[in-house]
PDB file of N, CA and C in Angstrom:
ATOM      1  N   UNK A   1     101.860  84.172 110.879  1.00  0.00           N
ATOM      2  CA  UNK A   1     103.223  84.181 110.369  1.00  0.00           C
ATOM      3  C   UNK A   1     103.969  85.352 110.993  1.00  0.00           C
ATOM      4  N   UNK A   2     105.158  85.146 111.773  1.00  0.00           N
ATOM      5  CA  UNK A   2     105.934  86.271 112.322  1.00  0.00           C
ATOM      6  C   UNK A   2     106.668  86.793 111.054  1.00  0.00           C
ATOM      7  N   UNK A   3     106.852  87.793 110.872  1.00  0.00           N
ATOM      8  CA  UNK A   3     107.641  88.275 110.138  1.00  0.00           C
ATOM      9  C   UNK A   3     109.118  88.974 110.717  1.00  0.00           C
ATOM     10  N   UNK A   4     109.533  88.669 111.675  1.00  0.00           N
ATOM     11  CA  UNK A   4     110.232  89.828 112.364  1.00  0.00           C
ATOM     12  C   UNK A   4     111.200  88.366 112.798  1.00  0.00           C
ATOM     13  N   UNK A   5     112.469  89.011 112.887  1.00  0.00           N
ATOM     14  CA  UNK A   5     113.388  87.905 113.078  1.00  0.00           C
ATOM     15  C   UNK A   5     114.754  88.687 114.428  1.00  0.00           C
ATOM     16  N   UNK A   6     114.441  87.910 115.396  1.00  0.00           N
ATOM     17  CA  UNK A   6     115.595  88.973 116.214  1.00  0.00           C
ATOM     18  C   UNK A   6     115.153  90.567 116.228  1.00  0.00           C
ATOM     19  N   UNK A   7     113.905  90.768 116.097  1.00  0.00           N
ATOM     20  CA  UNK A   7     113.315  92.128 116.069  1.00  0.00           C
ATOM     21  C   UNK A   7     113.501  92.653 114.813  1.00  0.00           C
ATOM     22  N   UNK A   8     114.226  92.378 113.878  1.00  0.00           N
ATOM     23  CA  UNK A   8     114.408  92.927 112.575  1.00  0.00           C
ATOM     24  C   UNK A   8     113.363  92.078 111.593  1.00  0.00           C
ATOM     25  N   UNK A   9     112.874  93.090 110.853  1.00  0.00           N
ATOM     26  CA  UNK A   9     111.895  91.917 109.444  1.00  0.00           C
ATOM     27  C   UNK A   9     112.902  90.847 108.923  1.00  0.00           C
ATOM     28  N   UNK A  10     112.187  90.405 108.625  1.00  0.00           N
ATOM     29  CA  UNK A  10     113.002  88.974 107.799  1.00  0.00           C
ATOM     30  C   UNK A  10     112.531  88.990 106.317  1.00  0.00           C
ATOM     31  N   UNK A  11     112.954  89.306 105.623  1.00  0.00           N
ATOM     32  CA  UNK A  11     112.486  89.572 104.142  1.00  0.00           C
ATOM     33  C   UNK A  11     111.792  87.944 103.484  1.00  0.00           C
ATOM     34  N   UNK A  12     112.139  86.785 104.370  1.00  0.00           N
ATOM     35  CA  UNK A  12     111.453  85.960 103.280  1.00  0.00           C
ATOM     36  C   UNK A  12     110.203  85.480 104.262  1.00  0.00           C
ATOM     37  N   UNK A  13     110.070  86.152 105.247  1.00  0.00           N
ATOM     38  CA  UNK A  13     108.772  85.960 106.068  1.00  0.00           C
ATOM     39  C   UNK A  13     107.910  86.856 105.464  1.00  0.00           C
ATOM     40  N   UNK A  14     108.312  88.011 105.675  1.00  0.00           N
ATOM     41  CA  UNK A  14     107.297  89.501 104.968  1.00  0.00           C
ATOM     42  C   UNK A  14     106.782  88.604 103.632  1.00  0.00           C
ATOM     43  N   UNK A  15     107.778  88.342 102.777  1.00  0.00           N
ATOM     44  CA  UNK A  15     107.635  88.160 101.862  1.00  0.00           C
ATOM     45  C   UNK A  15     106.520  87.216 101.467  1.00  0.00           C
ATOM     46  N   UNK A  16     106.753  85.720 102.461  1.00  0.00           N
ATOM     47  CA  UNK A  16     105.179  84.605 102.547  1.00  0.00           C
ATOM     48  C   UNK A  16     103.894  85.475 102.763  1.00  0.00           C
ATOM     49  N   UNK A  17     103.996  86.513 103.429  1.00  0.00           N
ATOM     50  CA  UNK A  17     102.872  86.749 104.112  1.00  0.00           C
ATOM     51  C   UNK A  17     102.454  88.241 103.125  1.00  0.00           C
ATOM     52  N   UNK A  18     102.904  89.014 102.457  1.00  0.00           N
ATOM     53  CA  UNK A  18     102.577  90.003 101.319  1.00  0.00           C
ATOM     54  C   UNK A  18     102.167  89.674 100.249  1.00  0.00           C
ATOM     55  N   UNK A  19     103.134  88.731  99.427  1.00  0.00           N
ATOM     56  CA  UNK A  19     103.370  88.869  98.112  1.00  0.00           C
ATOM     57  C   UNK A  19     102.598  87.245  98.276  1.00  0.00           C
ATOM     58  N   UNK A  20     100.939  87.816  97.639  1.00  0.00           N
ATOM     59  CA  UNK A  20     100.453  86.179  97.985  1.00  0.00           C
ATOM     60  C   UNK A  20      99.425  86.707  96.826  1.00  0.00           C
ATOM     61  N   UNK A  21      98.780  85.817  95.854  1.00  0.00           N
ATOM     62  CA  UNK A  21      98.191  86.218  94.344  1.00  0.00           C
ATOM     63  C   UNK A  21      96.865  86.795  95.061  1.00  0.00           C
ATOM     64  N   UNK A  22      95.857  86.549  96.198  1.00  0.00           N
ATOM     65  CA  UNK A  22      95.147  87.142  97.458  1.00  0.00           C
ATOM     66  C   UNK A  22      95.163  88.439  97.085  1.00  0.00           C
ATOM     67  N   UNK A  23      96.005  88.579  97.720  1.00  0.00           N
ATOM     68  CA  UNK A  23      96.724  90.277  98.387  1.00  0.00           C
ATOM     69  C   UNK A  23      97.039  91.218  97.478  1.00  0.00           C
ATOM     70  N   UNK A  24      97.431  90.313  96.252  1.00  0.00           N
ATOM     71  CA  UNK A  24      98.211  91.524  95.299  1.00  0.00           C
ATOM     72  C   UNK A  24      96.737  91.348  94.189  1.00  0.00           C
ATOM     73  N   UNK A  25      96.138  90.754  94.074  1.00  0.00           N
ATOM     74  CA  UNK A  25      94.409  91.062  93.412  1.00  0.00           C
ATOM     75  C   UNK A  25      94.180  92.058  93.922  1.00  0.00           C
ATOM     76  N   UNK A  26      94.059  92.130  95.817  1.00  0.00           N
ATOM     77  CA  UNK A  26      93.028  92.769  96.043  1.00  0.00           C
ATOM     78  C   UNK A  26      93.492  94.291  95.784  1.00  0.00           C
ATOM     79  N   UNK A  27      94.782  94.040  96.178  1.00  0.00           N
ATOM     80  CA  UNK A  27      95.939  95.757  96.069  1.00  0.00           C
ATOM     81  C   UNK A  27      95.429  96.178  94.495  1.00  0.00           C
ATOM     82  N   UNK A  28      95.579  95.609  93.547  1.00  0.00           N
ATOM     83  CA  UNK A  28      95.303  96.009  92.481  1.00  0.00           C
ATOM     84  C   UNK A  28      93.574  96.352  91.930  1.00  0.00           C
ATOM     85  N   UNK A  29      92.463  95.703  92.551  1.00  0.00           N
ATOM     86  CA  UNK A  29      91.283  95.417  92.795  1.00  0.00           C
ATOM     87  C   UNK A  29      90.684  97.114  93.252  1.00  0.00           C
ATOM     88  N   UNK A  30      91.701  97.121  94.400  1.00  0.00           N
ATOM     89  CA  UNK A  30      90.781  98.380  95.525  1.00  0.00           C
ATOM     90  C   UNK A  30      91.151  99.854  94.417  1.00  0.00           C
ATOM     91  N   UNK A  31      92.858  99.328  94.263  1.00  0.00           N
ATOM     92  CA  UNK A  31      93.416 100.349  92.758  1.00  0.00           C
ATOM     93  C   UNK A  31      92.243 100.904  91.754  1.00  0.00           C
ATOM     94  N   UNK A  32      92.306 100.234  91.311  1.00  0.00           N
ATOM     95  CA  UNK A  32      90.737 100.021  89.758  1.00  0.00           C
ATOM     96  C   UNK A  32      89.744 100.736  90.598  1.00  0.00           C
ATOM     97  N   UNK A  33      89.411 100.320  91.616  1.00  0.00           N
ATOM     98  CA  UNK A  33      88.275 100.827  92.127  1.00  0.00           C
ATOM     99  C   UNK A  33      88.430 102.023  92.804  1.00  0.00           C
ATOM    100  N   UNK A  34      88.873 102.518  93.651  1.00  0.00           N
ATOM    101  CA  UNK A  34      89.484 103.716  94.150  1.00  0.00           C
ATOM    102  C   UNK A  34      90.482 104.397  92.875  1.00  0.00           C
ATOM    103  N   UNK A  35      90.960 104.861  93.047  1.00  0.00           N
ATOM    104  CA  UNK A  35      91.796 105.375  91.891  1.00  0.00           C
ATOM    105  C   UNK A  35      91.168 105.873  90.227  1.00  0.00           C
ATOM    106  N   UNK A  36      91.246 104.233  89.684  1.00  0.00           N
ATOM    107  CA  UNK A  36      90.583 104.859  88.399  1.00  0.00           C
ATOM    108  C   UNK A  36      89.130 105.052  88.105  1.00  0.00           C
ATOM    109  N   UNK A  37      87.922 104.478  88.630  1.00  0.00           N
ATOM    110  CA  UNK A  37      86.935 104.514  88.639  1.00  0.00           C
ATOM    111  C   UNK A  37      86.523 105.852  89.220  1.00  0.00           C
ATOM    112  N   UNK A  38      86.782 105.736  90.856  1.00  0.00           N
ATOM    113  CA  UNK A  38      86.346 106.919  91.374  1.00  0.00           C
ATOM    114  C   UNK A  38      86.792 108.698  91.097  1.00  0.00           C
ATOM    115  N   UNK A  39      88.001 108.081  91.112  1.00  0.00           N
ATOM    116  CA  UNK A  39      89.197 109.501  90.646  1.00  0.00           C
ATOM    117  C   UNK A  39      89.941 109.764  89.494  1.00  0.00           C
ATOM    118  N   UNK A  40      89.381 108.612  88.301  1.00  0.00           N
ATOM    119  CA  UNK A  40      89.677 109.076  87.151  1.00  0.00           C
ATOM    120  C   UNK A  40      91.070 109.055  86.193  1.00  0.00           C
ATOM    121  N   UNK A  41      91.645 108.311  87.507  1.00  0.00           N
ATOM    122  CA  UNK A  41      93.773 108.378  87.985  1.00  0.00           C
ATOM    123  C   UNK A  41      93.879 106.941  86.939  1.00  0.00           C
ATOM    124  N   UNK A  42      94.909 107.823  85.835  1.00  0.00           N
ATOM    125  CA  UNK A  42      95.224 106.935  84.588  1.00  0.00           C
ATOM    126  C   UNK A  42      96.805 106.157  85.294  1.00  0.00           C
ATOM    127  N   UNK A  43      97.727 106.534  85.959  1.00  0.00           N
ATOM    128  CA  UNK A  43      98.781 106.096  86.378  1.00  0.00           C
ATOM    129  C   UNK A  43      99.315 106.313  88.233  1.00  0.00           C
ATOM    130  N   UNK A  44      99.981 105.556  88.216  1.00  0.00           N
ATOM    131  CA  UNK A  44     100.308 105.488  89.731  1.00  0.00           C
ATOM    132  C   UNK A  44     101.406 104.820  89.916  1.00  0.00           C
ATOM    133  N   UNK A  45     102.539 105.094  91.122  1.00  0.00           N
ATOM    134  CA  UNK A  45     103.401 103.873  91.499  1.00  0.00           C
ATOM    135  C   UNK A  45     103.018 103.487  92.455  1.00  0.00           C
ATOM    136  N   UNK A  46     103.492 101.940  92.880  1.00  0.00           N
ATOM    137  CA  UNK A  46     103.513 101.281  93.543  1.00  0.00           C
ATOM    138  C   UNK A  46     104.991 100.443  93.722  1.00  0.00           C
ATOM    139  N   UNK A  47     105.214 100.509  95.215  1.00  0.00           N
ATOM    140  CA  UNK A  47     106.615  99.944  95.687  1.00  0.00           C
ATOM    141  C   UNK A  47     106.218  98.593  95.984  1.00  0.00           C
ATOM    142  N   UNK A  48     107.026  97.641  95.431  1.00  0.00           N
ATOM    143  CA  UNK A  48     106.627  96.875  95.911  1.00  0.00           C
ATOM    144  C   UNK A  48     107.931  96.347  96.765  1.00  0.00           C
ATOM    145  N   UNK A  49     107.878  94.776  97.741  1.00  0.00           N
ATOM    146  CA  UNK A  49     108.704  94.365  98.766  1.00  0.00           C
ATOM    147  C   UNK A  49     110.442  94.360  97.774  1.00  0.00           C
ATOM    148  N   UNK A  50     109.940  93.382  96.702  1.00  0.00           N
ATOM    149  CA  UNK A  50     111.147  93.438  95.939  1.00  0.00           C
ATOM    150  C   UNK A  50     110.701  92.803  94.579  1.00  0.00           C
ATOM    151  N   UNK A  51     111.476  92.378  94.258  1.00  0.00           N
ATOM    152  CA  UNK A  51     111.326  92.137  92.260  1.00  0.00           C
ATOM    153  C   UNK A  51     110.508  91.007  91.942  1.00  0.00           C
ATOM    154  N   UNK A  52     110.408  90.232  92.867  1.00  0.00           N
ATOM    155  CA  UNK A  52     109.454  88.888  92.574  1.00  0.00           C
ATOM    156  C   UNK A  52     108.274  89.473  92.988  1.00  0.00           C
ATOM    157  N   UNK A  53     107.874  90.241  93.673  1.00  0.00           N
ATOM    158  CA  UNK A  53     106.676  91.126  93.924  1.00  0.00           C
ATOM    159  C   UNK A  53     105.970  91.972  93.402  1.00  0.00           C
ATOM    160  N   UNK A  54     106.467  92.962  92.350  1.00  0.00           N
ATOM    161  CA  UNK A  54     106.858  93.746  91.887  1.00  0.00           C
ATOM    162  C   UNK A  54     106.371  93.111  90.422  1.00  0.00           C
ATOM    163  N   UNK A  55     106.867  91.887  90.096  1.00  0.00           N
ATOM    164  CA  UNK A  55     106.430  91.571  89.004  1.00  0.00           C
ATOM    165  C   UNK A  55     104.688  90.752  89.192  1.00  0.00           C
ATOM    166  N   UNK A  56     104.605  89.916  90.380  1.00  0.00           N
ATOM    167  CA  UNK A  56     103.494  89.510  90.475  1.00  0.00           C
ATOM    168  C   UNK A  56     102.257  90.567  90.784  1.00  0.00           C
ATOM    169  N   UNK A  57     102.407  91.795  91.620  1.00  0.00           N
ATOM    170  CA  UNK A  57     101.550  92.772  91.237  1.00  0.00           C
ATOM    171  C   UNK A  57     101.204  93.354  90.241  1.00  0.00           C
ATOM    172  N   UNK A  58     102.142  92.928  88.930  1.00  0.00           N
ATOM    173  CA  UNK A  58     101.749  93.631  87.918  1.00  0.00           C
ATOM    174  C   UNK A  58     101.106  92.911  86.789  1.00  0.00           C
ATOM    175  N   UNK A  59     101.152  91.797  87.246  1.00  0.00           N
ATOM    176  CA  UNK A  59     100.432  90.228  86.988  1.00  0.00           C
ATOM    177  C   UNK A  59      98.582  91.074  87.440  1.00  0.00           C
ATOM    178  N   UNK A  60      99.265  90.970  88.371  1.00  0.00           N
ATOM    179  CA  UNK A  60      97.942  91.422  88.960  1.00  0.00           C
ATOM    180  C   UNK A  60      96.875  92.333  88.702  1.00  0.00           C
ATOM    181  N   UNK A  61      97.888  93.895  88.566  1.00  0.00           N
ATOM    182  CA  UNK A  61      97.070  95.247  87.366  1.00  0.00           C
ATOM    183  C   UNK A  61      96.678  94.803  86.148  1.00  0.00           C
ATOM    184  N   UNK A  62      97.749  93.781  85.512  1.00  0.00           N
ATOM    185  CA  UNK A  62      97.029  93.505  84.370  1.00  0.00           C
ATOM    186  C   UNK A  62      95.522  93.021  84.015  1.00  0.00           C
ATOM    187  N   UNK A  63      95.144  92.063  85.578  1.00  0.00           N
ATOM    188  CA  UNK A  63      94.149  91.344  85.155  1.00  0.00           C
ATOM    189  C   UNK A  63      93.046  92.596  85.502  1.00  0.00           C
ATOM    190  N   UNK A  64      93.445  93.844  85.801  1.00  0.00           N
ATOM    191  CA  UNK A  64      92.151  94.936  86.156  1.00  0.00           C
ATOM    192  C   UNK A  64      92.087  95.990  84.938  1.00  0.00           C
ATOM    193  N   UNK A  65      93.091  95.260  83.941  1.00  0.00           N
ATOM    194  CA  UNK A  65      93.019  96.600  82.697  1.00  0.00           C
ATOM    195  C   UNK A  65      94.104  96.941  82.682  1.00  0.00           C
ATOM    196  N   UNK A  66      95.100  97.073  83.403  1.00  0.00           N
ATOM    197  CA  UNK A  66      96.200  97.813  83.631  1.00  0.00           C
ATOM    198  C   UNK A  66      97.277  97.058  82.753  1.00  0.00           C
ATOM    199  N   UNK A  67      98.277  98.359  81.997  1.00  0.00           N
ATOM    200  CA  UNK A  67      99.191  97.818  81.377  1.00  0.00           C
ATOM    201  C   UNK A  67     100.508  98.657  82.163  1.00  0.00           C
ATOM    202  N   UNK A  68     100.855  97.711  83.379  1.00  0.00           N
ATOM    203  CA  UNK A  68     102.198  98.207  84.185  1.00  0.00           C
ATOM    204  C   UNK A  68     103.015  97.698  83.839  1.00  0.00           C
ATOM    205  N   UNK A  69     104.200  98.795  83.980  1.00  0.00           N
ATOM    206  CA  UNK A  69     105.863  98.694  83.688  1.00  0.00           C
ATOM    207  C   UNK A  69     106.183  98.732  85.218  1.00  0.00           C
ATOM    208  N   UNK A  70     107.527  97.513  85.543  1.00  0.00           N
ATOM    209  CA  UNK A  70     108.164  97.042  86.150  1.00  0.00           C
ATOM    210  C   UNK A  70     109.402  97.695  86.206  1.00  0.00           C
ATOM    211  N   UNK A  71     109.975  98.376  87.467  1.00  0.00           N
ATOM    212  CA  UNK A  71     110.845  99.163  87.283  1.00  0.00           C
ATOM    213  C   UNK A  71     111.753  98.707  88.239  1.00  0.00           C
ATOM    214  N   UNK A  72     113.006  98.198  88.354  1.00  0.00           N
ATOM    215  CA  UNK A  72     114.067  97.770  89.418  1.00  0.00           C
ATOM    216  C   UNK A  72     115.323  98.207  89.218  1.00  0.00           C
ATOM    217  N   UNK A  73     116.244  98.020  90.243  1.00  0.00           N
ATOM    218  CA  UNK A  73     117.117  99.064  90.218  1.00  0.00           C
ATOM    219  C   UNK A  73     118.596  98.591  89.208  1.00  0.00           C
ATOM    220  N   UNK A  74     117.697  97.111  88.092  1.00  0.00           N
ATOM    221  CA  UNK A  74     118.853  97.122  87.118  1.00  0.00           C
ATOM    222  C   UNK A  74     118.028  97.255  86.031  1.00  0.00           C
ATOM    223  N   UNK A  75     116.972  98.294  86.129  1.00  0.00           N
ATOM    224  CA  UNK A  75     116.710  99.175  84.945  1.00  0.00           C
ATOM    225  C   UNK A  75     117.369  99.782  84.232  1.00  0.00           C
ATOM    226  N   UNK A  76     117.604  99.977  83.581  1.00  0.00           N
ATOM    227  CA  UNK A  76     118.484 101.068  82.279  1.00  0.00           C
ATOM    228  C   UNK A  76     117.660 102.619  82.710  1.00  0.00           C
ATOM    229  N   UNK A  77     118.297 103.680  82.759  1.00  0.00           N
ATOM    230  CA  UNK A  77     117.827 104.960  83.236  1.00  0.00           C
ATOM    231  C   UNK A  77     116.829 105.176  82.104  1.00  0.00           C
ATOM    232  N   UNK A  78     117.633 105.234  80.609  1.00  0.00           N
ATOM    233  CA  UNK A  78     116.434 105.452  79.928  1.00  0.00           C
ATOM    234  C   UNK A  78     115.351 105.042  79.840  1.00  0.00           C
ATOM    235  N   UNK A  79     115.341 103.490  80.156  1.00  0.00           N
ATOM    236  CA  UNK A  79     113.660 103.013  80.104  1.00  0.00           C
ATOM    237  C   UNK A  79     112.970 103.269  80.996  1.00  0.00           C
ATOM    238  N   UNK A  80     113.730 103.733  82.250  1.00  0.00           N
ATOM    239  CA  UNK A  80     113.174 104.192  83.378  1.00  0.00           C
ATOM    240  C   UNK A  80     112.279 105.443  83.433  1.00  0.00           C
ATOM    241  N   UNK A  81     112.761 106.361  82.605  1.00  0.00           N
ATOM    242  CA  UNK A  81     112.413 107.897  82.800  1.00  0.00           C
ATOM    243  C   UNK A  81     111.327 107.938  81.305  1.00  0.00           C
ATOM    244  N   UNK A  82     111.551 106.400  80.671  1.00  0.00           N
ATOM    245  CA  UNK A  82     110.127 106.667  79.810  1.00  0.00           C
ATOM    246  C   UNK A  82     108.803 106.315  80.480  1.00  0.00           C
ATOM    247  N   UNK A  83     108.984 105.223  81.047  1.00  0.00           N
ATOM    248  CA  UNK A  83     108.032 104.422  82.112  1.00  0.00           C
ATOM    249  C   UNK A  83     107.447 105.472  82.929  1.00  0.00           C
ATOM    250  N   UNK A  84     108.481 106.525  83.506  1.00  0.00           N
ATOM    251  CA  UNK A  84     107.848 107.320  84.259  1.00  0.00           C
ATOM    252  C   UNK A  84     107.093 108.779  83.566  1.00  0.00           C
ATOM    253  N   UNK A  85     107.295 108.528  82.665  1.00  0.00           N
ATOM    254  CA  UNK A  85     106.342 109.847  81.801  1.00  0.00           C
ATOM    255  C   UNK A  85     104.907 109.503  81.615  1.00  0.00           C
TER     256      UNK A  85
END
């Protein structure tokens, strides 16, 4: 899958080829395993491509234990800066 359109990314190519239930297991998978297992690490962010992503990765933490908050940029500040505490 090219992702690159006229030399620029193409956001709904990236997008086929990232944001795939695969990929965002394993992102969350290696997480659990690196992170909290090995290093003990109760929280972390993760960027994701954009909001449909963003929510399916967190689909994803959930199924490793994880209870993630979804943060986009028509968050409300306050829920934002609780999420991030």
């Amino acid at each position: 899958v090219s992702v690159t359109q006229f030399g620029d990314l193409d956001p709904k190519s990236l997008s086929l080829a990232i944001n795939t239930p695969n990929r965002n297991d394993l992102v969350a998978a290696t997480w659990a395993d690196i992170a909290a297992e090995r290093h003990q690490r109760r929280a972390t962010i993760v960027f994701a491509l954009n909001v449909e992503h963003a929510h399916n990765l967190a689909e994803s933490f959930r199924k490793v234990g994880q209870d993630p908050v979804v943060i986009t940029g028509m968050t409300e500040e306050d829920t934002r800066a609780e999420a991030l505490r």
